[in-house]
Protein backbone atom coordinates (compact mmCIF):
# COMPACT_ATOMS: atom_id res chain seq x y z
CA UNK A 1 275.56 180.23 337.12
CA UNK A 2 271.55 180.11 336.76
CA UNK A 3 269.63 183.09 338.58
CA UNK A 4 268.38 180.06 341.49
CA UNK A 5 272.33 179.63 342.00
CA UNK A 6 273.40 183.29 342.41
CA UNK A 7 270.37 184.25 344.27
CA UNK A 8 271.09 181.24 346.67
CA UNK A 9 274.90 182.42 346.75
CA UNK A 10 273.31 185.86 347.62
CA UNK A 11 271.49 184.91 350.59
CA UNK A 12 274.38 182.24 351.64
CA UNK A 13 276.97 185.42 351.63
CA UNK A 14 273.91 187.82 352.61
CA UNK A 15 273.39 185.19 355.72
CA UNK A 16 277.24 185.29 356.76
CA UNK A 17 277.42 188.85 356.58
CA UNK A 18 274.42 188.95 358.96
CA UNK A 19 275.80 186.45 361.06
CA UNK A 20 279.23 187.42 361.44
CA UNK A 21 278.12 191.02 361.82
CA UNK A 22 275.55 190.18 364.66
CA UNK A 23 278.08 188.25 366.33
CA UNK A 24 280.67 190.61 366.44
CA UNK A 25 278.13 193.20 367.24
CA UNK A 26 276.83 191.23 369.84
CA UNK A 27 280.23 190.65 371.86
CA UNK A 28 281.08 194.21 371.89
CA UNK A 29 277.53 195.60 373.01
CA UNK A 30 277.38 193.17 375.73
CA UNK A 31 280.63 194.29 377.14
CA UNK A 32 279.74 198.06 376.51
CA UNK A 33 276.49 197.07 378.28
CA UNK A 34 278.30 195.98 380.93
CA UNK A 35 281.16 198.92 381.19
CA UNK A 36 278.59 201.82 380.03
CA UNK A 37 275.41 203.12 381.96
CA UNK A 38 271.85 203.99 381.25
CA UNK A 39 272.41 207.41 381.07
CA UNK A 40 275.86 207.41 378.22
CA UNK A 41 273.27 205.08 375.96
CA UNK A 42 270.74 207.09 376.34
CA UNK A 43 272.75 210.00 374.91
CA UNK A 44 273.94 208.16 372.26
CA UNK A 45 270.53 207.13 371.37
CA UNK A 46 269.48 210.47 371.51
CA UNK A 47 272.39 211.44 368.53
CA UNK A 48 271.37 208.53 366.54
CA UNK A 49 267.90 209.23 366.03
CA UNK A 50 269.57 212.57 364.05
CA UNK A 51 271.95 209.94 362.30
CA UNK A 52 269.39 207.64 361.02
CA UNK A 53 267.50 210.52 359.22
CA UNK A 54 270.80 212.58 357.74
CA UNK A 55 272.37 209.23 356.69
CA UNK A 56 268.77 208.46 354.80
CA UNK A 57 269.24 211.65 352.85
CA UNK A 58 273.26 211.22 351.50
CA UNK A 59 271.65 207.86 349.80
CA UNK A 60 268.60 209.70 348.46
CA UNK A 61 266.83 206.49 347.31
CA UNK A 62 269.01 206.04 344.47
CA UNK A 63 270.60 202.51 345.29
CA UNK A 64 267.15 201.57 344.97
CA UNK A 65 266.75 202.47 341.28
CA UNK A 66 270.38 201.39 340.51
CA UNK A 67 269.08 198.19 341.85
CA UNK A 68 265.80 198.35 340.12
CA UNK A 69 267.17 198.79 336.67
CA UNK A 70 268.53 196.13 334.81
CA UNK A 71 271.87 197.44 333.01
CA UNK A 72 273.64 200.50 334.97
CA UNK A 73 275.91 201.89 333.45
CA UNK A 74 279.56 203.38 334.61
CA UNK A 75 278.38 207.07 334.65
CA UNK A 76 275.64 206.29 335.82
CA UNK A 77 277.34 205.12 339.19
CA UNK A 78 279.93 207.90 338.87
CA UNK A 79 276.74 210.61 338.84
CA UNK A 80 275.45 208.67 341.88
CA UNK A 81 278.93 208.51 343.91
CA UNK A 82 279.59 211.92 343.60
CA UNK A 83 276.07 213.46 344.47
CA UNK A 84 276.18 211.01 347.63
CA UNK A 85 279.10 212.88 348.90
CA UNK A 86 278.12 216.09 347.61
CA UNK A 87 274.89 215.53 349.76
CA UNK A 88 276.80 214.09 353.01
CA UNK A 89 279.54 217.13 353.25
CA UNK A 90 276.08 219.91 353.04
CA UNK A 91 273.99 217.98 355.51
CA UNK A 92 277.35 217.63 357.98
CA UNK A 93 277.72 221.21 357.52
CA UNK A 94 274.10 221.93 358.60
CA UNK A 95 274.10 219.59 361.02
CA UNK A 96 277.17 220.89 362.70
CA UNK A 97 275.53 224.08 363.52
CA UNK A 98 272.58 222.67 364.57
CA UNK A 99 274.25 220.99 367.31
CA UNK A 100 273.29 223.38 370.44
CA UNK A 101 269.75 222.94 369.14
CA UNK A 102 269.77 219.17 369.11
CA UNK A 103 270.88 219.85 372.60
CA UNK A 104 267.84 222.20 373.61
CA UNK A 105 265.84 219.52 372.59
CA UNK A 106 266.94 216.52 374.96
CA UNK A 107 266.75 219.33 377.88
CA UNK A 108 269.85 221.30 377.00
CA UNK A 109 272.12 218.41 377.84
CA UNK A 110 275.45 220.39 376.80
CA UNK A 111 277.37 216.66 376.28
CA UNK A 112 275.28 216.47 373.15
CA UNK A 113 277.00 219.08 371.26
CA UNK A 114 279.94 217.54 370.75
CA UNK A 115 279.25 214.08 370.88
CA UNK A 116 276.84 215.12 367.71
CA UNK A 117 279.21 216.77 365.68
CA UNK A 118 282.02 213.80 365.91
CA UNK A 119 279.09 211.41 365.14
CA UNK A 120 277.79 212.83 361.96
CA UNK A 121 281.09 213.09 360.50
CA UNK A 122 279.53 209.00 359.77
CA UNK A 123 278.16 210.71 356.99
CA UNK A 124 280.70 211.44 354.56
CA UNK A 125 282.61 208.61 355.65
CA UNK A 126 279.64 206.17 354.56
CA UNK A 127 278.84 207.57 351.18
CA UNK A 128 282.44 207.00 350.12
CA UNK A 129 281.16 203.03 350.49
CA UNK A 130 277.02 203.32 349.16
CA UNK A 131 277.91 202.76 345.49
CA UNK A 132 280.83 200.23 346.06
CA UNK A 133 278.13 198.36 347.70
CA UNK A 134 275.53 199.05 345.64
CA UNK A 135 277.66 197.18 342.60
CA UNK A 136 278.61 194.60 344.74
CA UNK A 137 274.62 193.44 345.51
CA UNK A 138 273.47 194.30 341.81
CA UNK A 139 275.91 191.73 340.43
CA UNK A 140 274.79 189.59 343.06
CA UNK A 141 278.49 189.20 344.30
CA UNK A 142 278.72 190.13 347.83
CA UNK A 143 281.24 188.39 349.75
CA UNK A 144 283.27 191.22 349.60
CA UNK A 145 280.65 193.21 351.69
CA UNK A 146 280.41 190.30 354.16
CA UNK A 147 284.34 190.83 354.26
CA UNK A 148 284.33 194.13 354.63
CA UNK A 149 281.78 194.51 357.65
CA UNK A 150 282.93 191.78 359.46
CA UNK A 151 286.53 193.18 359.87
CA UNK A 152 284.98 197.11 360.33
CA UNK A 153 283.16 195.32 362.74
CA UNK A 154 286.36 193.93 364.54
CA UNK A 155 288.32 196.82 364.40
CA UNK A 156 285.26 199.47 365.46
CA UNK A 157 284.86 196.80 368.53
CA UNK A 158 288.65 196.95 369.28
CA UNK A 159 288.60 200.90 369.26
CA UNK A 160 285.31 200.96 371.32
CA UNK A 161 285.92 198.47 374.33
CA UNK A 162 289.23 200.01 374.88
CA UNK A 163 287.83 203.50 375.18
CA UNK A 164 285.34 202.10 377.45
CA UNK A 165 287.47 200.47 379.90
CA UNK A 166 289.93 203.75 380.07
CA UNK A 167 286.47 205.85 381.15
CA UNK A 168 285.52 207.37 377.99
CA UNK A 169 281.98 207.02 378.58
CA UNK A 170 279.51 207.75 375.47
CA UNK A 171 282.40 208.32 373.32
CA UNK A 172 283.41 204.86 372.86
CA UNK A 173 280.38 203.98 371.07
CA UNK A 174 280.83 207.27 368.71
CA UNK A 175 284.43 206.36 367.94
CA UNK A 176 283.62 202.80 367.34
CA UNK A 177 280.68 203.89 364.82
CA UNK A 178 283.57 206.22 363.06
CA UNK A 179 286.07 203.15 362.81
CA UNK A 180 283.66 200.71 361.66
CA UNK A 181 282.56 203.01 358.35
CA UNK A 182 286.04 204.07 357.54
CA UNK A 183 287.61 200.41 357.62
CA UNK A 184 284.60 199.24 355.68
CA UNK A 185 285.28 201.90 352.96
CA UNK A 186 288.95 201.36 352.53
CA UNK A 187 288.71 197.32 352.36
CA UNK A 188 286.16 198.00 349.62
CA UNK A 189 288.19 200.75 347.45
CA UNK A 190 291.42 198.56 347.94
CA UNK A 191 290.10 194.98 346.89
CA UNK A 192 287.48 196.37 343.83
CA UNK A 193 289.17 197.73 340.91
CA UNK A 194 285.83 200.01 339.91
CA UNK A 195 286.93 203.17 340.11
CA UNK A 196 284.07 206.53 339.35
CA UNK A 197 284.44 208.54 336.50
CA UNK A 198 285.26 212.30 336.77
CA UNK A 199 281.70 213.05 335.05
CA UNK A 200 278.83 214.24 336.77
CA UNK A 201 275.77 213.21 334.18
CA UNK A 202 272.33 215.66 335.25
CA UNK A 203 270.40 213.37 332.90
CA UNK A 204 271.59 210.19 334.31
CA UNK A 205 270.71 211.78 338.08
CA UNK A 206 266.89 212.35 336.33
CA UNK A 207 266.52 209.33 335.14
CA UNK A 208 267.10 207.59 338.19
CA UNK A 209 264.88 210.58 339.91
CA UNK A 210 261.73 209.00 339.73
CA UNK A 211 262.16 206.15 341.43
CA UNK A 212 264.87 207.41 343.89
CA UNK A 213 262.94 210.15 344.92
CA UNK A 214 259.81 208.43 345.65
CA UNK A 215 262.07 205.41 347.70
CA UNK A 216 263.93 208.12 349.65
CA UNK A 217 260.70 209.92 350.83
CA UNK A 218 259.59 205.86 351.33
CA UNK A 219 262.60 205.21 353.49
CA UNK A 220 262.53 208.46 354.99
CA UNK A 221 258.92 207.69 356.30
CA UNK A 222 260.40 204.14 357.42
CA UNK A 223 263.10 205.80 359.60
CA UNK A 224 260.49 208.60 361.23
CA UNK A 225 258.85 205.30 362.12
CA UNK A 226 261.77 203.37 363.19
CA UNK A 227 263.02 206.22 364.94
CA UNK A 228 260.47 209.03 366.41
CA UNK A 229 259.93 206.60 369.76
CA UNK A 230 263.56 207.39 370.78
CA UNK A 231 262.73 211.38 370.40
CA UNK A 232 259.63 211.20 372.22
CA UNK A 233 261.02 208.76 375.33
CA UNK A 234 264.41 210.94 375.26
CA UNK A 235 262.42 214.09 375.17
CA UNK A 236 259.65 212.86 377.85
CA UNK A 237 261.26 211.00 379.83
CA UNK A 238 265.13 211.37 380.52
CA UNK A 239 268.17 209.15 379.73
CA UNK A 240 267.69 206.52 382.14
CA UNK A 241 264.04 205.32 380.28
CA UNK A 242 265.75 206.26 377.07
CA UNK A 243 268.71 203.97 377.63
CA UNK A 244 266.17 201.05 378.59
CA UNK A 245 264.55 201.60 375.33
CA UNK A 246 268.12 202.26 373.36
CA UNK A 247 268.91 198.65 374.18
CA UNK A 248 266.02 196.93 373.72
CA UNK A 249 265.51 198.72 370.50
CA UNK A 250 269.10 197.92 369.56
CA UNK A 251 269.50 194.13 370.29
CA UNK A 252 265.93 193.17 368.95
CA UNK A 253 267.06 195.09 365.56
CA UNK A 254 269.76 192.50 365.55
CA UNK A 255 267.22 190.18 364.79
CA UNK A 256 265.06 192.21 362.65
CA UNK A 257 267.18 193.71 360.59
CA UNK A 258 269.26 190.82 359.64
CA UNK A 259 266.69 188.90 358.22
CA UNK A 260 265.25 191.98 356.98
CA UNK A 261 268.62 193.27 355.05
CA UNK A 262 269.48 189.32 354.09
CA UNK A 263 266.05 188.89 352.76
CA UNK A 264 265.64 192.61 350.77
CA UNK A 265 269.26 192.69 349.69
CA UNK A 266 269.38 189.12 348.24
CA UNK A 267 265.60 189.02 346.38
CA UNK A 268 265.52 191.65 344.72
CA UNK A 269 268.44 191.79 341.55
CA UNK A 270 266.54 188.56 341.03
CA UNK A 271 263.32 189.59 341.13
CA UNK A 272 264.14 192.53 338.63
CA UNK A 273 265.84 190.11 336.03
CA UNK A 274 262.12 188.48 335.81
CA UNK A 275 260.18 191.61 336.00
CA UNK A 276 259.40 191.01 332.18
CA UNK A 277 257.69 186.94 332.67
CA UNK A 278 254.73 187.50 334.56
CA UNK A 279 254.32 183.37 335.21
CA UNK A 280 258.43 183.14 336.51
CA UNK A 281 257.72 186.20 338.72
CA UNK A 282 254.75 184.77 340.23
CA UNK A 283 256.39 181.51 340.63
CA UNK A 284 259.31 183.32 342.26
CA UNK A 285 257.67 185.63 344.67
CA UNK A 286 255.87 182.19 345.67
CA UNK A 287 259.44 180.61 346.69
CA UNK A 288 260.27 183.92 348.53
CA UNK A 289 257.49 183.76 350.44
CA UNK A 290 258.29 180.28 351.57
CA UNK A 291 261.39 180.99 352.75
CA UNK A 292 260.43 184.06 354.45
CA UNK A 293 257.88 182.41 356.81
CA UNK A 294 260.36 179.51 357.11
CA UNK A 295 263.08 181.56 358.63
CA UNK A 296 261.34 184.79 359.68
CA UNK A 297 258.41 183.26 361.88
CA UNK A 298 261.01 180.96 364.41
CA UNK A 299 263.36 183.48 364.17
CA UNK A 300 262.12 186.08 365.83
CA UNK A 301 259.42 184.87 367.55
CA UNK A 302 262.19 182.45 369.16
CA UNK A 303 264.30 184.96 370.30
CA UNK A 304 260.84 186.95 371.87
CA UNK A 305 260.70 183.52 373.91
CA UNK A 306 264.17 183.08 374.58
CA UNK A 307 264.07 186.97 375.54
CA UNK A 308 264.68 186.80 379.47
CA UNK A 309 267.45 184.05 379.89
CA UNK A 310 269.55 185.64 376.75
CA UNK A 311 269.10 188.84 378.81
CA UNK A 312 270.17 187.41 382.33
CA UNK A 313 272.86 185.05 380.64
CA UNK A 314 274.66 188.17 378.93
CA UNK A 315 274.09 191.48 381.52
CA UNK A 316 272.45 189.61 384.50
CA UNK A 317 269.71 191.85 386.11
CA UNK A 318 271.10 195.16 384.67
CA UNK A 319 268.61 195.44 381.53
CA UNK A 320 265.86 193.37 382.78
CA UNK A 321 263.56 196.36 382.41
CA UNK A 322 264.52 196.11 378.63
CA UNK A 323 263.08 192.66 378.05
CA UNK A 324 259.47 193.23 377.57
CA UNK A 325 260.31 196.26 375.12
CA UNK A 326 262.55 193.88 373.50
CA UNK A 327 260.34 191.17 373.01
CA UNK A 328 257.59 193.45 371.91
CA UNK A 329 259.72 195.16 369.23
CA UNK A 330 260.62 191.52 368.01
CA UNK A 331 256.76 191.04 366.79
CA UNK A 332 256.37 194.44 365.46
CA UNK A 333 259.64 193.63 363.81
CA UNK A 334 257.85 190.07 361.46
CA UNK A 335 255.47 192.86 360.17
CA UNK A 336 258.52 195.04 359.51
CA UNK A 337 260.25 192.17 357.33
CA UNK A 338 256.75 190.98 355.74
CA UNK A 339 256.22 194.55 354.88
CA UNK A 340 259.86 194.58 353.29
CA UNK A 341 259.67 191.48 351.37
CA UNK A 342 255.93 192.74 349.51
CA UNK A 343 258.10 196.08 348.87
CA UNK A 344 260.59 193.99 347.06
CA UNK A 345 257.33 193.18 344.76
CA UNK A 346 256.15 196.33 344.01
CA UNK A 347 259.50 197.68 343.42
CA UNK A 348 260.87 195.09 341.32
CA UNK A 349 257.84 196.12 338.42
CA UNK A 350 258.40 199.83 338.78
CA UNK A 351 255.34 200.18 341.77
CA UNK A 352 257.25 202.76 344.04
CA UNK A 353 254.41 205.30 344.31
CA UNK A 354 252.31 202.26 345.42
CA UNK A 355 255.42 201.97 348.24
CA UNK A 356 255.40 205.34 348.93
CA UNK A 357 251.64 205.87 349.53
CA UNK A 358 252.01 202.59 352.12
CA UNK A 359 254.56 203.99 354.24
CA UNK A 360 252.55 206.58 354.12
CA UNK A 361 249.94 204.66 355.75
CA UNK A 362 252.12 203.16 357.97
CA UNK A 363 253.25 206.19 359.52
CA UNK A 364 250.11 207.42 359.62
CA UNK A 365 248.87 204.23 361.44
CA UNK A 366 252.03 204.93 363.91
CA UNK A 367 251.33 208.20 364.86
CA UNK A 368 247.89 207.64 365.23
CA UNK A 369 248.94 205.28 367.75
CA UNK A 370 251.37 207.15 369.62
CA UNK A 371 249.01 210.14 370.08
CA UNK A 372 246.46 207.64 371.67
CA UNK A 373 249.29 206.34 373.99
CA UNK A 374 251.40 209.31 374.61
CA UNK A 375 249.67 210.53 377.67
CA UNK A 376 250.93 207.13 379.29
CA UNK A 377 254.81 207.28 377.94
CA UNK A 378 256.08 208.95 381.43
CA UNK A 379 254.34 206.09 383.78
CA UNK A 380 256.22 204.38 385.94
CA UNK A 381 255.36 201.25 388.48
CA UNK A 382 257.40 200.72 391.37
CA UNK A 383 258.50 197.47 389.63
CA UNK A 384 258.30 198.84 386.25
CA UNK A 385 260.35 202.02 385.38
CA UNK A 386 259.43 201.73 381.59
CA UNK A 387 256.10 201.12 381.89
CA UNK A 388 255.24 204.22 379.95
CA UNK A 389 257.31 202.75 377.05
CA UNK A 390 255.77 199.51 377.12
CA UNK A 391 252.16 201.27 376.45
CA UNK A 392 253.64 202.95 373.33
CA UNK A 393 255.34 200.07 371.97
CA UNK A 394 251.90 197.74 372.77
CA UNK A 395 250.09 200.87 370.65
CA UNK A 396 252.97 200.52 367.63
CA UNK A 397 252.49 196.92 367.30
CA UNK A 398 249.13 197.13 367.33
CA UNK A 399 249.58 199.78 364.13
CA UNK A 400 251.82 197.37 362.51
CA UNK A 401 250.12 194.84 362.60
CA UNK A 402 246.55 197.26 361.06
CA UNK A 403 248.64 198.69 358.24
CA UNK A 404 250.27 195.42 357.41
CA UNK A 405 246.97 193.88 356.62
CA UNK A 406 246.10 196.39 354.15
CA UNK A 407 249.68 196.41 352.51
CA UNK A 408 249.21 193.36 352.13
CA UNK A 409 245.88 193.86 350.30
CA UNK A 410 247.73 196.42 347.40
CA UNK A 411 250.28 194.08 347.01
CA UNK A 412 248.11 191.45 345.49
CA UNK A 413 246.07 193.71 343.50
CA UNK A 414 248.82 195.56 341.77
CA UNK A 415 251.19 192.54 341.66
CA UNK A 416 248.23 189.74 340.18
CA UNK A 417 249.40 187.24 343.70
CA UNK A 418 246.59 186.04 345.46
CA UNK A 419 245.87 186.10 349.65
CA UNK A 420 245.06 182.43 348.71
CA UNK A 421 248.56 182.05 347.51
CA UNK A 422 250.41 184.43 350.21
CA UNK A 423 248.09 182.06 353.23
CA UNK A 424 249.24 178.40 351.85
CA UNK A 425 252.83 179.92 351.32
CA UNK A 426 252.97 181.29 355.28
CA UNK A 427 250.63 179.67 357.47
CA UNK A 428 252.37 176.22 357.52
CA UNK A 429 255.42 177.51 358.89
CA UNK A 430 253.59 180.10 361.59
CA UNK A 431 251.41 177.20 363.02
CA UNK A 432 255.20 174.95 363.36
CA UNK A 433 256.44 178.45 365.25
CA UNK A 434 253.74 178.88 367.58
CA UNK A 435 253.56 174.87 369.04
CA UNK A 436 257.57 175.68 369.18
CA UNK A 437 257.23 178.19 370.69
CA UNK A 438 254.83 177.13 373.69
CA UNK A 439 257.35 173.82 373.96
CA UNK A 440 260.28 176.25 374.23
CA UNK A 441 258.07 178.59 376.98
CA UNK A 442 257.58 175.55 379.08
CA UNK A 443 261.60 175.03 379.31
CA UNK A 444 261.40 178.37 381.81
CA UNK A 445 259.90 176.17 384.32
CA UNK A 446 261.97 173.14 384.56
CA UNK A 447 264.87 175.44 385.91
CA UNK A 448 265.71 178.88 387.15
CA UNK A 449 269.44 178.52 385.60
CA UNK A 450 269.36 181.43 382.78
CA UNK A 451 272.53 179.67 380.49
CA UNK A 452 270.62 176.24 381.46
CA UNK A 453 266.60 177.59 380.44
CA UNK A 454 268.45 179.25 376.99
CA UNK A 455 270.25 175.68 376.28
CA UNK A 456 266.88 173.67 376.82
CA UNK A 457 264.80 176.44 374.83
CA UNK A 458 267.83 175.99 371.61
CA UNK A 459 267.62 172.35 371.48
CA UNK A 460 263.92 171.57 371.80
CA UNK A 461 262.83 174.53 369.63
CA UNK A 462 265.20 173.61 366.87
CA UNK A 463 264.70 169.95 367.19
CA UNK A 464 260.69 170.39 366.99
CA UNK A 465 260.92 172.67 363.84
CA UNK A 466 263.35 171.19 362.00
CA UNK A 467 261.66 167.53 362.56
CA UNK A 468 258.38 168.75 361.84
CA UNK A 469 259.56 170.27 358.83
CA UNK A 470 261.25 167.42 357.46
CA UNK A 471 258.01 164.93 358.40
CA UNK A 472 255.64 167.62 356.73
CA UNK A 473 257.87 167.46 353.77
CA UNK A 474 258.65 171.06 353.79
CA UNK A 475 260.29 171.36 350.30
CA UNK A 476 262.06 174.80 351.44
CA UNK A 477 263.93 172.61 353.84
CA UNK A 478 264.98 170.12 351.83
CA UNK A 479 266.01 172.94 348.84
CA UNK A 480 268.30 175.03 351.60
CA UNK A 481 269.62 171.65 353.27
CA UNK A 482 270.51 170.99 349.42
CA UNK A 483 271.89 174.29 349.11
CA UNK A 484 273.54 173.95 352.02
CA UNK A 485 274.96 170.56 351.05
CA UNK A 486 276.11 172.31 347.81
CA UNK A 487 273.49 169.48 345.48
């Protein structure tokens, strides 16, 4: 197949994975939302922040350069497989320890300890799967993936709802984590016949070293970001605000971090294969662009509108303190993907200081703005229990969107794209978002019926879009209607 057709057959798998995932994802949370209280997500919130940095390190940035370089070969992954693990087993070990002092930190809450050390055992479980599905994307063949999360997915959401209805509390959201990574792993190493090499190659791990390193200490600064607002509001605040935050945080990264993952994880084998032909790689990142802002911009600013009947239709009033800090995330979240799609860029002709130095920046930026709004975060209003949070997530947009602007700047001058290019490519499809997006807000006061405003706000949005589209002769419309159509 041509590079258009596997990249397309990338995203199309990329895009059920995504889907199926969220959907999955989203059944179970509701009904843990529903069967679980503020308090046992707040604790598991509390773990996770310690997950999402530990799990960083096991990768250690080298799927990036496996992904970056054109022809890996079999040691090379072998090398990579076996220093994951090697990695995962020392940090669990450390880790485990450190338990009664992850405690200390979220006011000596003793249910941590254990809850912890059953949770990070995530790590070696994962790693067995990193370089299974690190082959999978790089051959741009990953419907197995898509297979393999979707029925993790389904058996983690089994194990967890049943735990939750017989009372175990934060547990069932631990044990469902477990169940997911370990039936993920075994589909993989039972349908793929790759199987490592008992070599460990020192010069194959330094080869990959420069790159790697510099992405891991990139993607470690992306997680402190990501995740430093549930260590501060945990910390500051208690459980209850924490759990508030824990879901909004988790069901607008639904949104974010499936385009995000569809739109990094598909682009970039591609982009690598034309790393050599500056004119193809222009005319490339062009396309990418395109689709971005097609499917980005409704997306999430959409589901930001849609934010309060979604909310009342799946918990009822239970979370409605989570809905601004939901929609808020959502918008930080379009700088988050934008951000990850000019990474894609950079990486894709060897730039990864240049990535480094701007999530550098964009921590910087971050904690810039939550020392300005820190001295708010414990604030409450007598109709507003969060409204602490709300200041610091108003402060982190506000930083995205600041840091963004100048990413966007190095991108251009170290890639040879233009602003002139990146504006035609984008603002079309922003302006079509925001006049949907004011038809879909006026849908919230033709009825008070949540399943009835969220039916009304579907239809008119997509019909307005997708019509306007098609009459401004959008030719990424008609190419993924092709796709889809299989011309």
């Amino acid at each position: 197949m041509s590079l258009k057709t596997r990249t397309a057959d990338t995203l199309k798998w990329n895009a059920i994975d995504r889907v199926a995932s969220q959907v999955l994802y989203a059944v179970t949370g509701v009904i843990l939302a529903r069967l679980l209280t503020q308090e046992e997500f707040g604790l598991v919130g509390a773990v996770l922040v310690f997950q999402a940095f530990a799990s960083l390190l096991v990768d250690s940035g080298f799927s990036y350069a496996l992904l970056q370089r054109k022809r890996p070969t079999r040691t090379d992954y072998s090398t990579v497989l076996w220093f994951n693990l090697a990695v995962a087993v020392a940090l669990y070990a450390l880790l485990y320890a450190a338990a009664p002092w992850i405690a200390d930190l979220f006011k000596g809450d003793e249910r941590l300890v254990p809850l912890s050390r059953v949770m990070f055992l995530s790590f070696i479980i994962n790693a067995t799967s990193i370089v299974q599905v690190n082959r999978l994307t790089k051959r741009m063949d990953v419907r197995m993936v898509a297979i393999s999360n979707a029925i993790g997915l389904a058996v983690g959401a089994v194990v967890g709802i049943a735990l939750a209805v017989t009372d175990f509390g934060a547990w069932a959201i631990v044990w469902q984590t477990l169940t997911l990574g370990a039936v993920k792993s075994l589909v993989l190493w039972t349908t793929q016949r790759w199987r490592p090499r008992a070599v460990f190659s020192w010069s194959a791990l330094r080869s990959y070293f420069g790159i790697g390193s510099r992405m891991m200490l990139t993607s470690f600064l992306n997680t402190v970001f990501l995740n430093i607002y549930a260590f501060f509001i945990g910390n500051r605040t208690g459980m209850v605000p924490l759990g508030y935050y824990t879901q909004g945080d988790k069901w607008s990264k639904m949104g974010v971090m499936s385009v995000y993952q569809v739109i990094t994880a598909s682009f970039l084998p591609a982009l690598s294969e034309a790393q050599d032909d500056p004119a193809r790689f222009h005319n490339m990142c062009s396309r990418m662009n395109r689709f971005t802002a097609y499917l980005v911009f409704p997306a999430l600013v959409g589901l930001a509108v849609m934010a309060a009947p979604i909310f009342h239709v799946l918990f009822g009033t239970k979370w409605d303190p989570a809905i601004i800090l939901f929609q808020i995330l959502l918008i930080r979240g379009i700088f988050t993907v934008l951000c990850g799609l000019y990474n894609n860029y950079l990486l894709a002709l060897g730039h990864s200081r240049a990535i480094m130095w701007l999530e550098v920046l964009r921590d910087v930026g971050a904690l810039v703005a939550l020392a300005i709004t820190f001295p708010y975060l414990a604030q409450t209003r007598p109709d507003n229990p969060v409204w602490g949070v709300e200041i610091l997530l108003w402060g982190q947009l506000a930083a995205a969107a600041l840091t963004w602007a100048v990413g966007l700047i190095v991108v251009t001058t170290r890639t040879g794209l233009s602003l002139g290019m990146f504006a035609r490519d984008m603002a079309p499809y922003l302006a079509l978002t925001c006049v949907g997006a004011t038809l879909m807000g006026l849908c919230l006061h033709v009825t008070d019926t949540a399943w009835l405003q969220l039916a009304l706000q579907t239809i008119i949005g997509g019909v307005f879009y997708l019509g306007a589209n098609a009459l401004s002769g959008s030719v990424t419309q008609r190419e993924v209607l092709a796709y889809l159509r299989r011309r």
